[in-house]
C-alpha atoms as a PDB file:
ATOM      1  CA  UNK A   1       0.000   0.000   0.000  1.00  0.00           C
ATOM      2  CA  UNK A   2       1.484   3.844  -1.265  1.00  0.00           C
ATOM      3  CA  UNK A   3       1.307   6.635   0.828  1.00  0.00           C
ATOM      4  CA  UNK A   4      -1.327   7.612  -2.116  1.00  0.00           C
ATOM      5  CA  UNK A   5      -3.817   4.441  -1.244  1.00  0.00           C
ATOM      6  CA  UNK A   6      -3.137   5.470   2.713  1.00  0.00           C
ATOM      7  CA  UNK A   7      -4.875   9.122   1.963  1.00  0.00           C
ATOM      8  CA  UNK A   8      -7.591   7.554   0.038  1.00  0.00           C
ATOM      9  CA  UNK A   9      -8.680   5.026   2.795  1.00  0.00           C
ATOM     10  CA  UNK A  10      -8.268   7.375   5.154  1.00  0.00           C
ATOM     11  CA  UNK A  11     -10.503  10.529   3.547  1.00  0.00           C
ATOM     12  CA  UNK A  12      -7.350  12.383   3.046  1.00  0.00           C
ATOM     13  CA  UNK A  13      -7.145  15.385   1.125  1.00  0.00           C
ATOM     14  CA  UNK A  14      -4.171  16.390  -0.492  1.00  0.00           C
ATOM     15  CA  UNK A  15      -4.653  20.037  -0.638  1.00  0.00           C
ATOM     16  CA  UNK A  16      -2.195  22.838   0.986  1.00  0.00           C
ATOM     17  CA  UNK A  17      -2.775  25.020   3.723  1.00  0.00           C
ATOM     18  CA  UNK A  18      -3.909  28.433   2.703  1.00  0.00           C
ATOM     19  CA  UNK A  19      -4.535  31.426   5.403  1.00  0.00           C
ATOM     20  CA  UNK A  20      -6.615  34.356   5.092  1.00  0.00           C
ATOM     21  CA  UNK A  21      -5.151  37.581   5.950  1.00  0.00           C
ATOM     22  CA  UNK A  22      -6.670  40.012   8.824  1.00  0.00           C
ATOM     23  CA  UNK A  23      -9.498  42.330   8.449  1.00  0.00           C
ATOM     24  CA  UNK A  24      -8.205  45.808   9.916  1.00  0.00           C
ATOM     25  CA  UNK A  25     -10.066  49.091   9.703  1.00  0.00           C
ATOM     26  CA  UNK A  26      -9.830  52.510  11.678  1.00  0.00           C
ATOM     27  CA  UNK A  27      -6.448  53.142  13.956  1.00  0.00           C
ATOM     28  CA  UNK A  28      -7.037  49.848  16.015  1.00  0.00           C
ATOM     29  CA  UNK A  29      -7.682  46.072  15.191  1.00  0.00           C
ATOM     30  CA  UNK A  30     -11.049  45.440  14.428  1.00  0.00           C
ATOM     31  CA  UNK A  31     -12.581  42.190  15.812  1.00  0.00           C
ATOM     32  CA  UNK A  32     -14.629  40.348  13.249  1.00  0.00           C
ATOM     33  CA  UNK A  33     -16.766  37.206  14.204  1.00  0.00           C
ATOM     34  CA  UNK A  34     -14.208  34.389  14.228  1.00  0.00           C
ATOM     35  CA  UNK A  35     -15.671  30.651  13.239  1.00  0.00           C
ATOM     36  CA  UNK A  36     -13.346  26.837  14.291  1.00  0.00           C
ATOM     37  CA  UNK A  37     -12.745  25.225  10.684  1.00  0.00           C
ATOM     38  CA  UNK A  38     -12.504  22.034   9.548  1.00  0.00           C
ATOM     39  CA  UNK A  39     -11.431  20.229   6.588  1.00  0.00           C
ATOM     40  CA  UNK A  40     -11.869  17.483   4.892  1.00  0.00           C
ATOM     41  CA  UNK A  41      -8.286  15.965   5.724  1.00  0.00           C
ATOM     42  CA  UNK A  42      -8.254  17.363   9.603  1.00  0.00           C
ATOM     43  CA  UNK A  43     -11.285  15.679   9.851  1.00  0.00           C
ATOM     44  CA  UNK A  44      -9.745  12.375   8.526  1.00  0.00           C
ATOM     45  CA  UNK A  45      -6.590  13.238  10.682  1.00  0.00           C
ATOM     46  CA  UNK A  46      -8.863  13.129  13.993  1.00  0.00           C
ATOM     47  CA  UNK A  47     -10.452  10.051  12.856  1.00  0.00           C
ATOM     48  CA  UNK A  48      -7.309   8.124  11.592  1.00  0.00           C
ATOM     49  CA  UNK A  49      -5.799   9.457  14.995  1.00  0.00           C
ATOM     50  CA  UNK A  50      -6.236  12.370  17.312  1.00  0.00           C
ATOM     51  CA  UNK A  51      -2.553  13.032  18.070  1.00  0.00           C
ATOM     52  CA  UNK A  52      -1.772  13.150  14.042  1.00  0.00           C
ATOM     53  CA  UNK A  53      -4.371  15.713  14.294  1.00  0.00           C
ATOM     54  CA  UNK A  54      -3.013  17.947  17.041  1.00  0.00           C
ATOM     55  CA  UNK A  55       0.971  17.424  15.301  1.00  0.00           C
ATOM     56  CA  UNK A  56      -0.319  18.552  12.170  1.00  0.00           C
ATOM     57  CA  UNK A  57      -3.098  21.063  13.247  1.00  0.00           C
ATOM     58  CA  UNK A  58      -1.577  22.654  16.365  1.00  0.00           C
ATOM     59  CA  UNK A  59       1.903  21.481  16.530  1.00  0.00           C
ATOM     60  CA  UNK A  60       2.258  22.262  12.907  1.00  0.00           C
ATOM     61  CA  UNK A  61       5.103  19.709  12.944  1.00  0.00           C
ATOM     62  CA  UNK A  62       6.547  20.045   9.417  1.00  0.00           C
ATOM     63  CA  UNK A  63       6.388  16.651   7.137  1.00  0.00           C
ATOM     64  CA  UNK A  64       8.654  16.198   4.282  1.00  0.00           C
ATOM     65  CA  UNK A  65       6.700  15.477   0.768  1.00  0.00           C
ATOM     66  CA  UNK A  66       7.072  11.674  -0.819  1.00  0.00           C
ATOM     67  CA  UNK A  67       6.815  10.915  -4.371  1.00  0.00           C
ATOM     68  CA  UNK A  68       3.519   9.655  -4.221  1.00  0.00           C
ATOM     69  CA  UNK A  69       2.407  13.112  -2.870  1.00  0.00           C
ATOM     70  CA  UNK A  70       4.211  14.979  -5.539  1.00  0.00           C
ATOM     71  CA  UNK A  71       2.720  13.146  -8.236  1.00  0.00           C
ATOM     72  CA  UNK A  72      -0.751  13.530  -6.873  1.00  0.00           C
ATOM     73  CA  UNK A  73       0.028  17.336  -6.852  1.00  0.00           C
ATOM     74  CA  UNK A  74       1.462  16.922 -10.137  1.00  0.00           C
ATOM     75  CA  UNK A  75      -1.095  15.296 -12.105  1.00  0.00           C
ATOM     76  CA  UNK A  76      -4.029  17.396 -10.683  1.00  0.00           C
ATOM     77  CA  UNK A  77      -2.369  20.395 -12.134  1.00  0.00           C
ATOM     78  CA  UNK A  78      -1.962  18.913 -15.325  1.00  0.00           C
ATOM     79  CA  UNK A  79      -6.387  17.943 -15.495  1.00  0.00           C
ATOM     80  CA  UNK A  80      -6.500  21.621 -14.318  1.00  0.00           C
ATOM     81  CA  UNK A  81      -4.332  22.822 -16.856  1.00  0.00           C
ATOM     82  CA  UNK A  82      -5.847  20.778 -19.682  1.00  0.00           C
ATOM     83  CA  UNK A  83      -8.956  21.891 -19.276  1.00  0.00           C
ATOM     84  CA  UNK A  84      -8.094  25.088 -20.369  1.00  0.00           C
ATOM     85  CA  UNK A  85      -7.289  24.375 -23.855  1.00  0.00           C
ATOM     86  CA  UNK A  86      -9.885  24.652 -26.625  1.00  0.00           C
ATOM     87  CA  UNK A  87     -12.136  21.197 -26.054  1.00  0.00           C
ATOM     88  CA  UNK A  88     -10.673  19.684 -29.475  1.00  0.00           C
ATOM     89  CA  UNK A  89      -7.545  19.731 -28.077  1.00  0.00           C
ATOM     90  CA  UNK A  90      -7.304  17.989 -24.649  1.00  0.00           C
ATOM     91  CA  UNK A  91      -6.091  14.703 -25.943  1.00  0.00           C
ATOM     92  CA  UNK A  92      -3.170  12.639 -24.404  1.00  0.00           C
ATOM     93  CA  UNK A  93      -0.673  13.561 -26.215  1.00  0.00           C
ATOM     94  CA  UNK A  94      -1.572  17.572 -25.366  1.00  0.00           C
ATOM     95  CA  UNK A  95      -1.926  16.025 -21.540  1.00  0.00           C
ATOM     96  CA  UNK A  96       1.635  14.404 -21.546  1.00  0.00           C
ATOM     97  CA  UNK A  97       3.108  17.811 -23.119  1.00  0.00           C
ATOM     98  CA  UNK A  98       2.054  19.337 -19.785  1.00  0.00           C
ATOM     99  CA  UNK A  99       3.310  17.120 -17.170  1.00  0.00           C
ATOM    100  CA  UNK A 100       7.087  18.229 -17.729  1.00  0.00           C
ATOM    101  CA  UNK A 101       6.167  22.545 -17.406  1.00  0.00           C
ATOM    102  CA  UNK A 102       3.585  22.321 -15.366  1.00  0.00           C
ATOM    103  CA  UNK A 103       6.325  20.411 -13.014  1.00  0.00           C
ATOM    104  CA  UNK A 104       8.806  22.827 -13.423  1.00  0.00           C
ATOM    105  CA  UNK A 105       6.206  25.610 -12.173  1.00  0.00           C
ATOM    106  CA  UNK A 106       5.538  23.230  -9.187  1.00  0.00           C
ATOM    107  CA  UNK A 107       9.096  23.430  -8.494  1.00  0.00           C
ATOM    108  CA  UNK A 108       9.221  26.924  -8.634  1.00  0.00           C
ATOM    109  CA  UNK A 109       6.239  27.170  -6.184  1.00  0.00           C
ATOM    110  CA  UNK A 110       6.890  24.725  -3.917  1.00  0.00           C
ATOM    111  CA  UNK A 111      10.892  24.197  -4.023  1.00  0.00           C
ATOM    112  CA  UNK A 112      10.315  21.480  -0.876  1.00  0.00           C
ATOM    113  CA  UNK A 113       9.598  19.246  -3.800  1.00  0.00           C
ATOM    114  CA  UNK A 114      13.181  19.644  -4.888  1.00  0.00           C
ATOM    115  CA  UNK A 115      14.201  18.082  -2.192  1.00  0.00           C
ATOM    116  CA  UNK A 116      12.850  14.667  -2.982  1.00  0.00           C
ATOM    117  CA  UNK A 117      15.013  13.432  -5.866  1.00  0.00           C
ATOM    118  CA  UNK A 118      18.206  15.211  -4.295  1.00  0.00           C
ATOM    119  CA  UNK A 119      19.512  11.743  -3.778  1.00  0.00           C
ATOM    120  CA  UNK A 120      18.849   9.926  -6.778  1.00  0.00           C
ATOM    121  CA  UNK A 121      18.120  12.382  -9.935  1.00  0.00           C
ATOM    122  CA  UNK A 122      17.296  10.081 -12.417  1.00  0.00           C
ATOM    123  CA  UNK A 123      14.181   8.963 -10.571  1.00  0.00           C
ATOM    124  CA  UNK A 124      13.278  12.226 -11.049  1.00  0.00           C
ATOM    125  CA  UNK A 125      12.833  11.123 -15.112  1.00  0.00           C
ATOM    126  CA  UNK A 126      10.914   7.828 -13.479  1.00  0.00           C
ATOM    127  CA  UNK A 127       8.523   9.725 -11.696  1.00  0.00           C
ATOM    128  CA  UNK A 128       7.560  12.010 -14.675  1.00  0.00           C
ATOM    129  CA  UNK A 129       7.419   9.057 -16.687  1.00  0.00           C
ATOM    130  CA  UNK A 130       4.774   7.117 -13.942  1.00  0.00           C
ATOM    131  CA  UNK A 131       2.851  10.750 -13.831  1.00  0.00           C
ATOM    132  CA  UNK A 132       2.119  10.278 -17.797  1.00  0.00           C
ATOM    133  CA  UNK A 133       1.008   6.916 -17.374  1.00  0.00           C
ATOM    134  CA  UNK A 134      -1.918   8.108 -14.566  1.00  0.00           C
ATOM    135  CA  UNK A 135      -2.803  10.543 -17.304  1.00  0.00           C
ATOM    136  CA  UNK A 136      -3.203   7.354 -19.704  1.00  0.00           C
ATOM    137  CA  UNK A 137      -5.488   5.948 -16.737  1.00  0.00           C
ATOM    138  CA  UNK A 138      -7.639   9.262 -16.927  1.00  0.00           C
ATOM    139  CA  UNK A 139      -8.245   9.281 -20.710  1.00  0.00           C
ATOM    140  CA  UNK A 140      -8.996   5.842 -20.062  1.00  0.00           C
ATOM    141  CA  UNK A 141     -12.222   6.562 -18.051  1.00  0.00           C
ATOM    142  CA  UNK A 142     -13.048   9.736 -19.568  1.00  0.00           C
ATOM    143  CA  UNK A 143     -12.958  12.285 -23.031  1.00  0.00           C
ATOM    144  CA  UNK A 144     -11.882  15.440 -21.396  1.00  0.00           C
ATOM    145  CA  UNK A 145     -13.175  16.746 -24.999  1.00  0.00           C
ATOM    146  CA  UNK A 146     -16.765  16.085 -24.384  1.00  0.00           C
ATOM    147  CA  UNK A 147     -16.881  17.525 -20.709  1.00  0.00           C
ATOM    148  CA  UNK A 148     -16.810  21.652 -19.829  1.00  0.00           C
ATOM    149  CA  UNK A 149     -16.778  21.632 -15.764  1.00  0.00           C
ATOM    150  CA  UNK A 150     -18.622  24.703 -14.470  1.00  0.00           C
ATOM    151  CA  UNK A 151     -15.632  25.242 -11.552  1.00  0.00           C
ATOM    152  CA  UNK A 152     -11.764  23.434 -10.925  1.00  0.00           C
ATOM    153  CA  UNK A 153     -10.048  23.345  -8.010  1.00  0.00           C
ATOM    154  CA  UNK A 154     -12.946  25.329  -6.218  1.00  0.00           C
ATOM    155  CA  UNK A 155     -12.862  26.748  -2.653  1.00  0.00           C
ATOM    156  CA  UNK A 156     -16.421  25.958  -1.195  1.00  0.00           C
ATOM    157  CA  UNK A 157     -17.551  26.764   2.318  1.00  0.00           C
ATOM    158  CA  UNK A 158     -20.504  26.508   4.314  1.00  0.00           C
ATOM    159  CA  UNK A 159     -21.001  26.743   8.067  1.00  0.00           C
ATOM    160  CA  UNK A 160     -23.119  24.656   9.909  1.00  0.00           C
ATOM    161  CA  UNK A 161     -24.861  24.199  13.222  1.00  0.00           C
ATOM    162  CA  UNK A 162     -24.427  27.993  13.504  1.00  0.00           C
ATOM    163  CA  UNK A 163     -20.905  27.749  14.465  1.00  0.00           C
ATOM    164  CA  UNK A 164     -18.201  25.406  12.385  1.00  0.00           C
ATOM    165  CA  UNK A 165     -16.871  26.226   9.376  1.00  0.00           C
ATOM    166  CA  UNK A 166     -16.023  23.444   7.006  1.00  0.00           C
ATOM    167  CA  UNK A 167     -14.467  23.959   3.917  1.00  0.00           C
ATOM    168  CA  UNK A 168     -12.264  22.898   1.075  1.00  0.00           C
ATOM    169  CA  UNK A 169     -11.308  22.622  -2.490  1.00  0.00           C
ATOM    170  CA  UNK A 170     -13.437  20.515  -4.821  1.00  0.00           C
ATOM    171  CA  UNK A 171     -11.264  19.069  -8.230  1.00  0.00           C
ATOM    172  CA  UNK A 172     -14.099  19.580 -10.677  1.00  0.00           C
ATOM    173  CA  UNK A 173     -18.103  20.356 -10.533  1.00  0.00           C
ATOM    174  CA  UNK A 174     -19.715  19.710 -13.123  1.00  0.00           C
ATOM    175  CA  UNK A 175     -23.466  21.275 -13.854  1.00  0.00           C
ATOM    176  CA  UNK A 176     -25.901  19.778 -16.373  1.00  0.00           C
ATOM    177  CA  UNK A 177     -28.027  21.666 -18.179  1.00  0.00           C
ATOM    178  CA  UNK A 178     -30.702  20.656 -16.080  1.00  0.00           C
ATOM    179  CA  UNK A 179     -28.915  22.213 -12.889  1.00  0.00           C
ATOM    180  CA  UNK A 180     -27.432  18.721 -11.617  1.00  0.00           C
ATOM    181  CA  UNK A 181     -24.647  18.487  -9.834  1.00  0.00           C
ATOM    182  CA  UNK A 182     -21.400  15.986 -10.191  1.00  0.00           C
ATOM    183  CA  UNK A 183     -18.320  16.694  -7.538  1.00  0.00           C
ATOM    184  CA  UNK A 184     -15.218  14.907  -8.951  1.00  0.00           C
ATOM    185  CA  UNK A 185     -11.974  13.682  -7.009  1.00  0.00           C
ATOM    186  CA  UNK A 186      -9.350  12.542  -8.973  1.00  0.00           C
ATOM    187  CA  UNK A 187      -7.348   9.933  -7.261  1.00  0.00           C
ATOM    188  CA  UNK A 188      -3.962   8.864  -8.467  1.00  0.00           C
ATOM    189  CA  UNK A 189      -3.519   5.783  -5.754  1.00  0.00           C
ATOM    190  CA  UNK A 190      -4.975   2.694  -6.592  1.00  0.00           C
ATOM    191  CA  UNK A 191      -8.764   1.946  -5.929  1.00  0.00           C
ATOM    192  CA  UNK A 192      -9.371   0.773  -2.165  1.00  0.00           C
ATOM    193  CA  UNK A 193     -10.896  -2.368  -1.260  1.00  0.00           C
ATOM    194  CA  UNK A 194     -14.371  -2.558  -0.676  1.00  0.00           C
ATOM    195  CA  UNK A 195     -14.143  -2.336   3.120  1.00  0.00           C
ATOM    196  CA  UNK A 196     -12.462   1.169   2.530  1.00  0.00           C
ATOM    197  CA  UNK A 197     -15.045   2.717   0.187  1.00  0.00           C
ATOM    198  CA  UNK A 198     -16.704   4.282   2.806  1.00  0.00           C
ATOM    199  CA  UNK A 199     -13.492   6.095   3.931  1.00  0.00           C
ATOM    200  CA  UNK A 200     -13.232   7.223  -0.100  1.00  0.00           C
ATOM    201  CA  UNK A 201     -16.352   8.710  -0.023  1.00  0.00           C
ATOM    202  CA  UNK A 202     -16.137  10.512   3.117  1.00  0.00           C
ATOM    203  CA  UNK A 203     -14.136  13.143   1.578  1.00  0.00           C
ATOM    204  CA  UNK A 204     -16.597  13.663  -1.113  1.00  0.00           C
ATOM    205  CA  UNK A 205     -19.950  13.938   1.095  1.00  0.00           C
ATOM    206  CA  UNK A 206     -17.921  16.700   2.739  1.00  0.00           C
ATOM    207  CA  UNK A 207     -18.411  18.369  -0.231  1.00  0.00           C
ATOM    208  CA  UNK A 208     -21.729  17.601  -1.239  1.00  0.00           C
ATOM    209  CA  UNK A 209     -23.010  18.930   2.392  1.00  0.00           C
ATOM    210  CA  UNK A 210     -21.085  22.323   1.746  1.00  0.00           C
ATOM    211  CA  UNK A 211     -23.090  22.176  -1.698  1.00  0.00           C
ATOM    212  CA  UNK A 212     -26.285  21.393  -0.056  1.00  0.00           C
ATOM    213  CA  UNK A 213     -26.209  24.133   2.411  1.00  0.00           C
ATOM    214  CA  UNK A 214     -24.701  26.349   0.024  1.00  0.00           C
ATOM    215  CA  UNK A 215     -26.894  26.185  -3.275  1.00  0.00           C
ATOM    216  CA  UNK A 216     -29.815  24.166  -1.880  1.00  0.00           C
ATOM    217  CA  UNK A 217     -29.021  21.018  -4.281  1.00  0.00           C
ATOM    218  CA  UNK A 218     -27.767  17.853  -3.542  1.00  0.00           C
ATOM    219  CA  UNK A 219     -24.890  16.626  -6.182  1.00  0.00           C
ATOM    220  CA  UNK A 220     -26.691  14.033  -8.388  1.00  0.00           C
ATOM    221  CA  UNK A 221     -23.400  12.020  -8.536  1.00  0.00           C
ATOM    222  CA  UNK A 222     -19.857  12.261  -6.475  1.00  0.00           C
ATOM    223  CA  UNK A 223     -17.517  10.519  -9.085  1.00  0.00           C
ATOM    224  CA  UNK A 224     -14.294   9.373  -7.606  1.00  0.00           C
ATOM    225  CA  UNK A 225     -11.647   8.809 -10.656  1.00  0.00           C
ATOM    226  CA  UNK A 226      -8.975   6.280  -9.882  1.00  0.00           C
ATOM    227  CA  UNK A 227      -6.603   6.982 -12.128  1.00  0.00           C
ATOM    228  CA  UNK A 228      -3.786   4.157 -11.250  1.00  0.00           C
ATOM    229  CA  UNK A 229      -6.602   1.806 -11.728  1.00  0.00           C
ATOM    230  CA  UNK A 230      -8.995   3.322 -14.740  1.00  0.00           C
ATOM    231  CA  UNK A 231     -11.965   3.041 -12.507  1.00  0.00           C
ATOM    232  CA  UNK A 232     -14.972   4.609 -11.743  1.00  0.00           C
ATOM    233  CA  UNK A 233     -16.737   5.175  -8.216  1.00  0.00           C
ATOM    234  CA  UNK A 234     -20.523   6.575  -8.347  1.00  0.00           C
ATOM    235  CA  UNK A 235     -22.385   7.638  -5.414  1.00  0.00           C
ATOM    236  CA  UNK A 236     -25.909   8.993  -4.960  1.00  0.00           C
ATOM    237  CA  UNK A 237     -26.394  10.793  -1.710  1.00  0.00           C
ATOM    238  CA  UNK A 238     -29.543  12.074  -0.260  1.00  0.00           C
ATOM    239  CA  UNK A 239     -30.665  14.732   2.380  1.00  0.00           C
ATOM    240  CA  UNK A 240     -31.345  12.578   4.842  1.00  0.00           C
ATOM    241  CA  UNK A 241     -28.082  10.674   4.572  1.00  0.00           C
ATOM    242  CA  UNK A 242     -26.227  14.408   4.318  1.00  0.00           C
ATOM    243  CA  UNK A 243     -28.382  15.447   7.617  1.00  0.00           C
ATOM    244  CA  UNK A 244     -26.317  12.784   9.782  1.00  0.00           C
ATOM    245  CA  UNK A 245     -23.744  13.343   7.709  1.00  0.00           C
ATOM    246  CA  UNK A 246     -23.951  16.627   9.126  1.00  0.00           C
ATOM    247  CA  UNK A 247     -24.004  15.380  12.551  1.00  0.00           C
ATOM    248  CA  UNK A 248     -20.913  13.247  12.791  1.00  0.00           C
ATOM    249  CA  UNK A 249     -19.188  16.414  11.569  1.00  0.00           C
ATOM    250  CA  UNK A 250     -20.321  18.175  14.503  1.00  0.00           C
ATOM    251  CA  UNK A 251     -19.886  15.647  16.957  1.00  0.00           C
ATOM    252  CA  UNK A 252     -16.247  14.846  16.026  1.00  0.00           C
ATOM    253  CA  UNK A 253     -15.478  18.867  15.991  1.00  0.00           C
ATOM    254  CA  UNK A 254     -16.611  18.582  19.628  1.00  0.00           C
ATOM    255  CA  UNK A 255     -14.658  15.471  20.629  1.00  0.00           C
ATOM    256  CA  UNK A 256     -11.902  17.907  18.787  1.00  0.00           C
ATOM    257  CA  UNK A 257     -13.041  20.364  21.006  1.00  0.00           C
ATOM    258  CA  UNK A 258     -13.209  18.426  23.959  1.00  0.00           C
ATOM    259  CA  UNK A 259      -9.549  17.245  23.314  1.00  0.00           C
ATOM    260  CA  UNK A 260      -7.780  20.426  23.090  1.00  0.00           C
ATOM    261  CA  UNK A 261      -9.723  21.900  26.399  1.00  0.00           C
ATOM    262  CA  UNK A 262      -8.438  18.431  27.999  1.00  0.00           C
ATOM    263  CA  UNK A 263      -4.462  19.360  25.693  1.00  0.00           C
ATOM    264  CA  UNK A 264      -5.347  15.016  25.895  1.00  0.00           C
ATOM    265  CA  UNK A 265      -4.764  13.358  22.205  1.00  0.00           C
ATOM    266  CA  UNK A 266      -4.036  10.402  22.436  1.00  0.00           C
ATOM    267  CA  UNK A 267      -2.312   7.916  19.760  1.00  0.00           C
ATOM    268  CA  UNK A 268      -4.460   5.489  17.904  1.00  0.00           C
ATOM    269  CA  UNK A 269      -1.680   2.550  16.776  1.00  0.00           C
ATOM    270  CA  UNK A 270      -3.019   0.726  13.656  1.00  0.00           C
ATOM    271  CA  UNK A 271      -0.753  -0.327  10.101  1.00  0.00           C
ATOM    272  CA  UNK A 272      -1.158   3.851   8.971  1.00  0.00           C
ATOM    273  CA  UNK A 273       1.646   4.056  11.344  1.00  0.00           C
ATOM    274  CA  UNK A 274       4.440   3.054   9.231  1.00  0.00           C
ATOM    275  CA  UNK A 275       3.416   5.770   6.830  1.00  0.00           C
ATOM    276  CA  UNK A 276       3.599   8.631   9.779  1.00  0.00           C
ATOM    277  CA  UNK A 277       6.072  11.183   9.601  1.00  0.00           C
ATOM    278  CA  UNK A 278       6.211  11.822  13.337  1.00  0.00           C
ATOM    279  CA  UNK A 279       6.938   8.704  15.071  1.00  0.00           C
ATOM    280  CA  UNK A 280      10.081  10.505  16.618  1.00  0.00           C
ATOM    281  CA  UNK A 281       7.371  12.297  18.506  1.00  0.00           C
ATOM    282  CA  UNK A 282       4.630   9.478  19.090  1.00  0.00           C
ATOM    283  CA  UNK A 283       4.795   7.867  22.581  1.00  0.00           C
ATOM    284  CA  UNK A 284       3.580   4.654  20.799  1.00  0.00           C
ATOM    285  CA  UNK A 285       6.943   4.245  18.991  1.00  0.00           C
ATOM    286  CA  UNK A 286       8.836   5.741  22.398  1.00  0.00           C
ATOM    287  CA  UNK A 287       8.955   9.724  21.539  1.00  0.00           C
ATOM    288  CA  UNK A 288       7.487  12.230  23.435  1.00  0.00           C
ATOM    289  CA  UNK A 289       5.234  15.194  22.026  1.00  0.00           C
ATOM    290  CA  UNK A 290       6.820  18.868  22.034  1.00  0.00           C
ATOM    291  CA  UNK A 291       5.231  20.673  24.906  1.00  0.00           C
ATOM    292  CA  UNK A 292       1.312  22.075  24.042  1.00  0.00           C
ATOM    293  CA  UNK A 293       1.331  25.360  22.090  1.00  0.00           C
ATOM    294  CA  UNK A 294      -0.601  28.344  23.569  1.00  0.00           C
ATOM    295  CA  UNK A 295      -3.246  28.643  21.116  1.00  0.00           C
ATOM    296  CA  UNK A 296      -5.051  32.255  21.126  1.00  0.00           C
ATOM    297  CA  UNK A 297      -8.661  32.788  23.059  1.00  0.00           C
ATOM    298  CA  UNK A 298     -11.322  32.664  20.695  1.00  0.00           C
ATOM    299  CA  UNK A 299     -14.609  34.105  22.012  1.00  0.00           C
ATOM    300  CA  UNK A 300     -17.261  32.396  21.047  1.00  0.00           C
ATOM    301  CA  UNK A 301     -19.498  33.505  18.194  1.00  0.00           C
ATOM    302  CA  UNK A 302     -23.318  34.414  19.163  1.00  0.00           C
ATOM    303  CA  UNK A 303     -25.540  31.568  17.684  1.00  0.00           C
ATOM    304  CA  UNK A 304     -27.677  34.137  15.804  1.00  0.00           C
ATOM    305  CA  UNK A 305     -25.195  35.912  14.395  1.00  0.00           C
ATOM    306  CA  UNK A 306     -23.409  33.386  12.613  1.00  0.00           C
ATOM    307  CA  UNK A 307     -22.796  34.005   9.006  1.00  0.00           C
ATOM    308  CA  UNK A 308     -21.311  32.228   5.942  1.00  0.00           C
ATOM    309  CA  UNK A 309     -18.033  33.530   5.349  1.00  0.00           C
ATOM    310  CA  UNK A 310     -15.320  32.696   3.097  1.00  0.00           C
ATOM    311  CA  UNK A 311     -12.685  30.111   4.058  1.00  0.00           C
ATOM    312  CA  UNK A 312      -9.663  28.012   2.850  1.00  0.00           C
ATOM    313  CA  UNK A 313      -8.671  24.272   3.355  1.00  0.00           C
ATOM    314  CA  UNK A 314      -6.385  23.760   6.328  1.00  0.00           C
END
């Protein structure tokens, strides 16, 4: 199993951390109602286990890329980038042109990247080589010339219960003529066993709540692509099944919550282990936790005055 097929089992989202700048007005700071946020991958964090939450969340302990990660990054750009050409023209060969500049502008944004094939440059050649053959796997399941998506690599935000902001960036959305929604994922790991589906999914009802409270429609269809694979996942949710969707959202931001008033979270062993970056730290594999940060007061928002407000993915 790739550190690729660990993130898709787990609900993990591979997006970056983004952070929105303060609102000032007047000769003094000016307060502005102030909402907790979750994502779809801190969410996945708490569940996979609470103290990868708190080292990535509030520790901010820093993590070194893999491969896998970069070529996730990697080929997403390129399905971004492609779709941006005249329709007639997004064919594999136009696809595979992209993979080697739109690399080279990774580079240049996120030079940590770099730092992966410092050892051992001419895997840098394998790895483009393995990103054009996921693009194969895409063209596979889908003509990119017969699709226009309404919105690509879309912030979406929502808050709910009157208090919790969850947000995040959606691949593609789709919109029929009709006014149906599809959310897409693309997925460059291999497809998860069926026990793991759910886990898949989880990631993409996230999104399809935020929709729902959003725009008043429920996606018709949340599409995850698996590119390794050439497969297809379909899933129909309802209201109902997005109304306790909505609940275990807000009952594991309490138990989130709950564990930062208590500073208490705790490891949760299982086989993701040997894919964590911070075992140095993890009591389970004999390190101890840097002392708790002091996180800033945040008064608590009035019920009633709640409103949506723009956010990023953590």
């Amino acid at each position: 199993m790739t550190a690729e097929t660990v993130a898709a089992e787990t609900g993990g989202s591979a997006a970056a951390a983004r952070q929105e700048p303060a609102v000032r007005q007047g000769p003094a700071p000016l307060e502005r109602p102030a909402y907790p946020s979750l994502s779809p991958s801190r969410a996945a964090d708490f569940k996979t286990c609470p103290l990868l939450y708190r080292f990535r969340t509030i520790d901010r302990l820093p993590e070194k890329p893999s491969a896998d990660q970069a070529r996730g990054t990697l080929v997403h750009a390129v399905l971004e980038r492609l779709f941006d050409l005249p329709s007639s023209e997004r064919t594999p060969t136009a696809a595979a042109e992209l993979v080697a500049p739109q690399w080279d502008r990774l580079l240049a944004d996120q030079p940590e990247f770099a730092g992966i094939f410092a050892e051992d440059p001419a895997a840098a050649a394998e790895f483009l080589v393995a990103a054009r053959t996921l693009l194969d796997g895409y063209f596979a399941v889908e003509d990119p010339r017969r699709l226009q998506p309404a919105e690509r690599e879309s912030l979406v935000s929502a808050v709910v219960d009157e208090q919790l902001l969850i947000r995040g960036y959606i691949d593609r959305l789709d919109i029929s003529p009709d006014g149906d929604l599809r959310v897409v994922d693309y997925k460059t790991g291999g497809a998860p066993r069926e026990a793991f589906e759910g886990r898949a999914l989880f990631q993409l009802k996230f999104y399809a709540l935020v929709l729902w409270r959003t725009r008043g429609v429920v996606p018709r269809v949340l599409r995850l692509l698996y590119l390794k694979d050439a497969e297809i996942c379909d899933y129909t949710p309802d209201p109902d099944e997005l109304v306790r969707f909505e609940r275990t959202l807000i009952a594991l931001w309490r138990a989130i919550e709950q564990a930062t008033q208590r500073r208490d979270f705790r490891p949760k062993p299982s086989r993701l282990c040997d894919w964590c970056s911070h075992q140095a730290h993890c009591p389970t594999f004999g390190g101890t936790p840097p002392p708790f940060p002091e996180l800033p007061v945040v008064t608590a928002v009035p019920r009633a005055a709640a409103p949506v407000v723009p956010g990023a993915d953590e």
